[in-house]
C-alpha atoms as a PDB file:
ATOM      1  CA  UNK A   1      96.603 105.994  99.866  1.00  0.00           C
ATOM      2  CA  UNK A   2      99.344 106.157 101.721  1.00  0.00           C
ATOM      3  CA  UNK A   3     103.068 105.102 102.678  1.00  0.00           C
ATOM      4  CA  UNK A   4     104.969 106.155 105.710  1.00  0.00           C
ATOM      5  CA  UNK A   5     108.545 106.078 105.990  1.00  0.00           C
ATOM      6  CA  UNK A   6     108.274 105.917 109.869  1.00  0.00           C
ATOM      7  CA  UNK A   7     107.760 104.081 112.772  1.00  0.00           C
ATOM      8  CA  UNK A   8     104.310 102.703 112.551  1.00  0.00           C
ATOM      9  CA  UNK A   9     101.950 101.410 115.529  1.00  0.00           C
ATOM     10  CA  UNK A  10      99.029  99.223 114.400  1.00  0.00           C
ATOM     11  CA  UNK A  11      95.748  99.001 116.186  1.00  0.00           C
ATOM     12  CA  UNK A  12      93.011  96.072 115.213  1.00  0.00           C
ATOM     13  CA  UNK A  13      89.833  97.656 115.156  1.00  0.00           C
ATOM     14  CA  UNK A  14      87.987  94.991 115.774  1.00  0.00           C
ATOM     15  CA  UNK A  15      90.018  93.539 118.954  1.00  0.00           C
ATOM     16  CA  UNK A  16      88.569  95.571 122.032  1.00  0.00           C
ATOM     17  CA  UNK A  17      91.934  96.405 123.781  1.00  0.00           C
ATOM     18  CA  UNK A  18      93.300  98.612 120.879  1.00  0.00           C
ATOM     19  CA  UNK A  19      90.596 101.651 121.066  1.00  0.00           C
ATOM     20  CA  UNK A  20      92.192 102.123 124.777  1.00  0.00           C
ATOM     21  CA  UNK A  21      95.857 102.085 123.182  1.00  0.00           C
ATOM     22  CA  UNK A  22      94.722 103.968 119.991  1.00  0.00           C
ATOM     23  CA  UNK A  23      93.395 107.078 122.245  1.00  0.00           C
ATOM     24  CA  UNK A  24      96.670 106.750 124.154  1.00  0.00           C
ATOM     25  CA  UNK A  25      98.977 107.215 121.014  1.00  0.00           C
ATOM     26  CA  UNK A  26      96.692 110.101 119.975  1.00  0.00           C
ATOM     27  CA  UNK A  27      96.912 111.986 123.198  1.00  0.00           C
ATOM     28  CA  UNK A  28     100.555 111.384 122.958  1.00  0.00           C
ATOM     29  CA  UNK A  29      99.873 113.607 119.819  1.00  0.00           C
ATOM     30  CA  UNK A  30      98.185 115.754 121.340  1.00  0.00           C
ATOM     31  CA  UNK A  31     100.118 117.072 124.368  1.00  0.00           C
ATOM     32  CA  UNK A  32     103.337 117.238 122.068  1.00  0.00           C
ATOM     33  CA  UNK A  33     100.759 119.398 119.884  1.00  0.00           C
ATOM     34  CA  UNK A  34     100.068 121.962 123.068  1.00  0.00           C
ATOM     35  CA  UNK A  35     103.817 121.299 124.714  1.00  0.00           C
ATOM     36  CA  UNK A  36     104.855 123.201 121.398  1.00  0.00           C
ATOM     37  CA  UNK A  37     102.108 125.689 121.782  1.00  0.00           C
ATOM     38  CA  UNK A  38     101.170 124.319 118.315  1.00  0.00           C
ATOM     39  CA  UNK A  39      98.346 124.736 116.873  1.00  0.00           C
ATOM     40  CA  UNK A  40      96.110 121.087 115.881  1.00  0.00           C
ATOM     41  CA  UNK A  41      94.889 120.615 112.192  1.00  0.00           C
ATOM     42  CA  UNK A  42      93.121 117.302 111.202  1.00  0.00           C
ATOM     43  CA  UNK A  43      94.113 116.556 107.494  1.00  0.00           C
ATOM     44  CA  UNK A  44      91.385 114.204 106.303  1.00  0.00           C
ATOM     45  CA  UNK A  45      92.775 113.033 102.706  1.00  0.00           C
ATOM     46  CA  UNK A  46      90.286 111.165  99.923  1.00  0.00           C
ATOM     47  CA  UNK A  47      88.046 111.252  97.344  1.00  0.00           C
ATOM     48  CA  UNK A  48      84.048 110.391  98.772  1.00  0.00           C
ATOM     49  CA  UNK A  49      83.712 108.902  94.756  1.00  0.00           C
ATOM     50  CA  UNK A  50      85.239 105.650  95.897  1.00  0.00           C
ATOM     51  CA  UNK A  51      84.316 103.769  98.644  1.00  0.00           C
ATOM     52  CA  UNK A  52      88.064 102.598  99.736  1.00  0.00           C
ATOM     53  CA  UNK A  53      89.019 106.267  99.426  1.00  0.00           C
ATOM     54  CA  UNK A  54      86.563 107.675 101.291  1.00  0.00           C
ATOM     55  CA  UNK A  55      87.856 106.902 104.920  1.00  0.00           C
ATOM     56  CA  UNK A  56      89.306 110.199 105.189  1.00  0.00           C
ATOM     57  CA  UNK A  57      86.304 111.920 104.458  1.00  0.00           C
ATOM     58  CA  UNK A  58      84.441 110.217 106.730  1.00  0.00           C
ATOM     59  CA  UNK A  59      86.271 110.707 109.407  1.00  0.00           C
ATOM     60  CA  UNK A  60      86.002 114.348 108.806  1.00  0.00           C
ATOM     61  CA  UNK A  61      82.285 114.452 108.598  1.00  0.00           C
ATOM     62  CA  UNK A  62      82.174 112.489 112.051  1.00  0.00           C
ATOM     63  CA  UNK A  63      84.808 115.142 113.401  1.00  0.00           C
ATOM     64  CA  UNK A  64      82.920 117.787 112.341  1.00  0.00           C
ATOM     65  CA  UNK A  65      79.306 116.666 113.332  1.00  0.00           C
ATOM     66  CA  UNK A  66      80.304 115.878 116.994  1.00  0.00           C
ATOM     67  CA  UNK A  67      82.367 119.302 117.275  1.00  0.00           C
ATOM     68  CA  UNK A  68      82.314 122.174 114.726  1.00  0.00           C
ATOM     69  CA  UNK A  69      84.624 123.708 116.071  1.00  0.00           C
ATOM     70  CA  UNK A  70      87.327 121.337 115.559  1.00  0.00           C
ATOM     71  CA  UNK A  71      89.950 122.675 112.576  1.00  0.00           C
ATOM     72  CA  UNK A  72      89.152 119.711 110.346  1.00  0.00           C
ATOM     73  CA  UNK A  73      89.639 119.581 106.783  1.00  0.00           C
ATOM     74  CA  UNK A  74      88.247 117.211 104.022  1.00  0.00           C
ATOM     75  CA  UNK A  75      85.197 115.952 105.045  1.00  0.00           C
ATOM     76  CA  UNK A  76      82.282 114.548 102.526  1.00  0.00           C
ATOM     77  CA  UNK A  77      80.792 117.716 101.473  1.00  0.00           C
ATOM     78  CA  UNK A  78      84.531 119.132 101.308  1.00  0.00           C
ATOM     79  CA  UNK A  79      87.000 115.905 100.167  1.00  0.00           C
ATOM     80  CA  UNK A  80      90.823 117.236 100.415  1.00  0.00           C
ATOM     81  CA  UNK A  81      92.050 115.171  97.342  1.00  0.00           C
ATOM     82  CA  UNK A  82      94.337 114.939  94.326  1.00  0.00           C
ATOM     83  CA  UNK A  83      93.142 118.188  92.760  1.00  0.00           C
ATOM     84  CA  UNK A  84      93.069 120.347  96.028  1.00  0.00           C
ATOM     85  CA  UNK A  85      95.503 118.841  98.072  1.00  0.00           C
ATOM     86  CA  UNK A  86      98.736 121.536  97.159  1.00  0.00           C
ATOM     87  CA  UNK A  87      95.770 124.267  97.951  1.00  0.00           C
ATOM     88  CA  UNK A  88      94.439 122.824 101.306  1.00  0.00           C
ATOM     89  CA  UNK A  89      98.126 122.539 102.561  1.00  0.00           C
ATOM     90  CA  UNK A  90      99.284 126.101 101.703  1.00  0.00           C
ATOM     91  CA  UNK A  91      95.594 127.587 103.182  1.00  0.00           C
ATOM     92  CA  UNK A  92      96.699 125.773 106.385  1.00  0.00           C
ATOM     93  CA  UNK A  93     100.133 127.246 106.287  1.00  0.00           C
ATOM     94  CA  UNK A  94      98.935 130.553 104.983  1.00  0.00           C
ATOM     95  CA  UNK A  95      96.219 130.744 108.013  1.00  0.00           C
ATOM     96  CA  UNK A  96      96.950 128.983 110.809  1.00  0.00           C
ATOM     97  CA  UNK A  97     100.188 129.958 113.174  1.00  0.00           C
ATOM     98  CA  UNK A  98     102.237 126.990 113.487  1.00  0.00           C
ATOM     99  CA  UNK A  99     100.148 124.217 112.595  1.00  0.00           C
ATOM    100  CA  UNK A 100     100.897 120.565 114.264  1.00  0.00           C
ATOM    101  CA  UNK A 101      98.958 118.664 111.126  1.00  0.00           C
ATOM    102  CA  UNK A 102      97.751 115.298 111.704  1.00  0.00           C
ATOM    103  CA  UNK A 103      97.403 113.708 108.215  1.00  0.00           C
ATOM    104  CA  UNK A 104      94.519 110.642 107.870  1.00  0.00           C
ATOM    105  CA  UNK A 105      93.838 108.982 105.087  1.00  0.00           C
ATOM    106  CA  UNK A 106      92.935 105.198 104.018  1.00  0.00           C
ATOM    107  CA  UNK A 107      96.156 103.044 102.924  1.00  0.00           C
ATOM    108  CA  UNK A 108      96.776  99.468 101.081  1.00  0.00           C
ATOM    109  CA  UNK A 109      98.421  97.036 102.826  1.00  0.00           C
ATOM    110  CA  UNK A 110      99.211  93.235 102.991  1.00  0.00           C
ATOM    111  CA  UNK A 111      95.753  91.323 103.879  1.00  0.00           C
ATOM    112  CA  UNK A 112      96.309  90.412 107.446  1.00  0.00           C
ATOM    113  CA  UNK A 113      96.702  93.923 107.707  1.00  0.00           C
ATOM    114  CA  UNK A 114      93.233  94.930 106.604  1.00  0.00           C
ATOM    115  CA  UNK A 115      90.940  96.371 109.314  1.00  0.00           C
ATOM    116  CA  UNK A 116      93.843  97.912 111.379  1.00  0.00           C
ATOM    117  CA  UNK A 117      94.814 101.431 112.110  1.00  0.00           C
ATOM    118  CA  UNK A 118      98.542 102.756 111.583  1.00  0.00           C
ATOM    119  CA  UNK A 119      99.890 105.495 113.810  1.00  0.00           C
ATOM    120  CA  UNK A 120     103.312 107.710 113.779  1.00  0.00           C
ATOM    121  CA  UNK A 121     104.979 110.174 113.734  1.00  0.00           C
ATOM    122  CA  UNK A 122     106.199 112.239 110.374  1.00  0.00           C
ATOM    123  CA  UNK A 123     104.348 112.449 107.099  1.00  0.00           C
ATOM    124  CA  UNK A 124     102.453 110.564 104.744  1.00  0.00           C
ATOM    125  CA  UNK A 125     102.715 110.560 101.182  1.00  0.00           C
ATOM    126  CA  UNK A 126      99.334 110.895  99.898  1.00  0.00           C
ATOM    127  CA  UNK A 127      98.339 108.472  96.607  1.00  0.00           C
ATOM    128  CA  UNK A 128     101.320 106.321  96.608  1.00  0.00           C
ATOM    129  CA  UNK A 129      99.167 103.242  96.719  1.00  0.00           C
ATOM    130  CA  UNK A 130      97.906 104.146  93.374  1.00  0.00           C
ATOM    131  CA  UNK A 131     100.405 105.701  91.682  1.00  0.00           C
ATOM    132  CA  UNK A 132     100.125 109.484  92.382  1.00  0.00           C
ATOM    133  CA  UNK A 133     102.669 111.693  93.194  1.00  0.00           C
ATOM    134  CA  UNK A 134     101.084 113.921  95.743  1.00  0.00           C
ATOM    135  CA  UNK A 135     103.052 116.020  98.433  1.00  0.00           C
ATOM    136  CA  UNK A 136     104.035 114.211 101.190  1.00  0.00           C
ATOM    137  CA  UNK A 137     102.184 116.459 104.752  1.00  0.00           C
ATOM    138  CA  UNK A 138     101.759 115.710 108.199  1.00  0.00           C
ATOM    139  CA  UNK A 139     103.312 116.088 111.425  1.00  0.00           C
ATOM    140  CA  UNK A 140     101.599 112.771 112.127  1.00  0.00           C
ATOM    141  CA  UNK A 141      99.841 110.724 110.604  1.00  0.00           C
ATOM    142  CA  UNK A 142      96.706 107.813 111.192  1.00  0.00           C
ATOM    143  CA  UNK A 143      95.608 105.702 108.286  1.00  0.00           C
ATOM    144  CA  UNK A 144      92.981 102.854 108.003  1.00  0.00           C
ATOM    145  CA  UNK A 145      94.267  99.846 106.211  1.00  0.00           C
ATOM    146  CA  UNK A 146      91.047  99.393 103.865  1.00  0.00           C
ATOM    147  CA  UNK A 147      92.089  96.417 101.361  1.00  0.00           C
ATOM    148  CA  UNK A 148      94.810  94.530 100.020  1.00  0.00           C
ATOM    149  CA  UNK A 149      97.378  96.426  97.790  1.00  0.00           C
ATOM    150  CA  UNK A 150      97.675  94.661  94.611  1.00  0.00           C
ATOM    151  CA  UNK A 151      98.437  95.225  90.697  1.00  0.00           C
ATOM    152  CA  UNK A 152      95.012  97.289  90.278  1.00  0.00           C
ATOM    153  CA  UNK A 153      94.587  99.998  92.912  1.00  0.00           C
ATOM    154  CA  UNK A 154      92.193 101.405  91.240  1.00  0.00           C
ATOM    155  CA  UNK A 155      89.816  98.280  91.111  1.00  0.00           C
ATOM    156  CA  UNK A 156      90.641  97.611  94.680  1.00  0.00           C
ATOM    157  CA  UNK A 157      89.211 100.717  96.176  1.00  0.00           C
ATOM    158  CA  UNK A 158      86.077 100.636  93.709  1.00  0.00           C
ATOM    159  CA  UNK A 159      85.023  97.132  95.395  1.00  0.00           C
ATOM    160  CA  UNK A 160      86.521  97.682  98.982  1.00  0.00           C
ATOM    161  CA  UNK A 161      83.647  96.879 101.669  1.00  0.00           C
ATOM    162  CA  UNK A 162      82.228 100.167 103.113  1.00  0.00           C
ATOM    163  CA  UNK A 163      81.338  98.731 106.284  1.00  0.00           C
ATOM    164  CA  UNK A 164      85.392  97.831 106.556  1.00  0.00           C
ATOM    165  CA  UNK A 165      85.927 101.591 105.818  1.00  0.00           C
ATOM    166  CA  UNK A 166      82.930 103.014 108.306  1.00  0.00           C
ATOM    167  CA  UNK A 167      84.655 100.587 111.072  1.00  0.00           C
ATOM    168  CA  UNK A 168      87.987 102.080 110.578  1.00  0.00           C
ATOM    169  CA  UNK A 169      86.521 105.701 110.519  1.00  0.00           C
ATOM    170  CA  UNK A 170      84.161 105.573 113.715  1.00  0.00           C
ATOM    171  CA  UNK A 171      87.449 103.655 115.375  1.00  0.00           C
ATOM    172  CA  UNK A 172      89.525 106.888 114.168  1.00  0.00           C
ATOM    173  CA  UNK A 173      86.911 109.649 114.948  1.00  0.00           C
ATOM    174  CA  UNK A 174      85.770 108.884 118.394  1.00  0.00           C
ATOM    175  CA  UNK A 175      89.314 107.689 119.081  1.00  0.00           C
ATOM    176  CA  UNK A 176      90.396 111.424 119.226  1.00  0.00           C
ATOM    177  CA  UNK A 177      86.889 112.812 119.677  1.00  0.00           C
ATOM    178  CA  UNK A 178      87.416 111.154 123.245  1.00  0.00           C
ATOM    179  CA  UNK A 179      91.278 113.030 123.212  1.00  0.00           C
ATOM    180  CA  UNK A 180      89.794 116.050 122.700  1.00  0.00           C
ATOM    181  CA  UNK A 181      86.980 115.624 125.425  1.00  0.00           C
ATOM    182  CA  UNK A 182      89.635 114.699 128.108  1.00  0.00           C
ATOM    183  CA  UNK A 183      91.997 118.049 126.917  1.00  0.00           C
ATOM    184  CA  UNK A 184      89.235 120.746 126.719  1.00  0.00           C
ATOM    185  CA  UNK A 185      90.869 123.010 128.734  1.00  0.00           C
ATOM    186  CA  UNK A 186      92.988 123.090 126.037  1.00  0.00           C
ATOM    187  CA  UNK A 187      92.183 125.759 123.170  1.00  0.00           C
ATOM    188  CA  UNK A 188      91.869 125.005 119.565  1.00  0.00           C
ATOM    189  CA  UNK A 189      92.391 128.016 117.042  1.00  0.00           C
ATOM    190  CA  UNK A 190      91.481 128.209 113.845  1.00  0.00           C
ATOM    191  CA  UNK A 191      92.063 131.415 111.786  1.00  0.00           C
ATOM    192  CA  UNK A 192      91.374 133.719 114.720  1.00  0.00           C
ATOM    193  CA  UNK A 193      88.718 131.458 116.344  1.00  0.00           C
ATOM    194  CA  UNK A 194      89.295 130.388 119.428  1.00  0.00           C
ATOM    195  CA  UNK A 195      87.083 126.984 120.951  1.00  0.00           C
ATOM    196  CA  UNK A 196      86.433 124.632 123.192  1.00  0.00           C
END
């Protein structure tokens, strides 16, 4: 879960004019990403063990299955959670020259809320919504507003609807799978790999 101590754009997946808007913002990203001569990282934060944590792995998997090329990490065979987080940042770091990380990962928020996307720029802080102190990563960050936050996180994501979650995810994915389709004469690398 997180909470971003940014400006935040919201995007209501299920109103047709914000996918247009949404890939805008993200190829906003993305040209600040290559104006730096940085190199892209998708972050994909959650556990796949509960369904209103599992956006972030989903997203991942869609990433991944349209391009495998794409440096993506935490997907649903390989979550980026709790217990691997610290690790998956300093691999990134330790790997990959100058990474421009984009952070994703589901979030809490007030009901009216639920179904939208967030945007900005800045970091996230992983697990806030339940309690966890997790490091805060991310040049930028997208998160899925999956439920209402309330007394018992932990309940909440246990009985959020998956087809809220799988809405927010495809929204995400194809959002910047279409990003990267306009930009591929741009060059992703990943640990000496160069593609698209």
């Amino acid at each position: 879960m997180s909470n971003i101590s940014t400006e935040i754009k919201y995007f209501n997946v299920y109103r047709s004019a914000s996918f247009p808007k949404f890939v805008n913002t993200i190829n906003k990203h993305y040209e600040k990403c290559f104006d730096k001569n940085q190199n892209i990282v998708f972050l994909c934060i959650g556990s796949d063990r509960a369904t209103g944590d599992c956006l972030g792995p989903i997203v991942g998997h869609i990433l991944i299955k349209k391009n495998k090329n794409l440096p993506v990490f935490g997907t649903l065979t390989s979550p980026v959670h709790a217990q691997n987080l610290g690790e998956t940042i300093d691999f990134i770091y330790n790997t990959i020259p100058d990474p421009y990380i984009i952070a994703i990962d589901a979030s809490l928020g007030i009901r009216q809320h639920i179904g939208n996307v967030t945007t900005g720029y800045g970091p996230l802080s992983p697990g806030i919504g339940v309690n966890k102190k997790l490091p805060c990563v991310g040049d930028a960050f997208i998160t899925g507003i999956v439920n209402a936050s309330n007394s018992n996180s932990h309940i909440t994501l246990q009985t959020t609807k998956l087809s809220t979650v799988v809405d927010l995810a495809e929204f995400i994915a194809y959002g910047i799978l279409q990003v990267i389709e306009k930009g591929q004469n741009q060059r992703f690398t990943l640990t000496g790999i160069t593609n698209i």
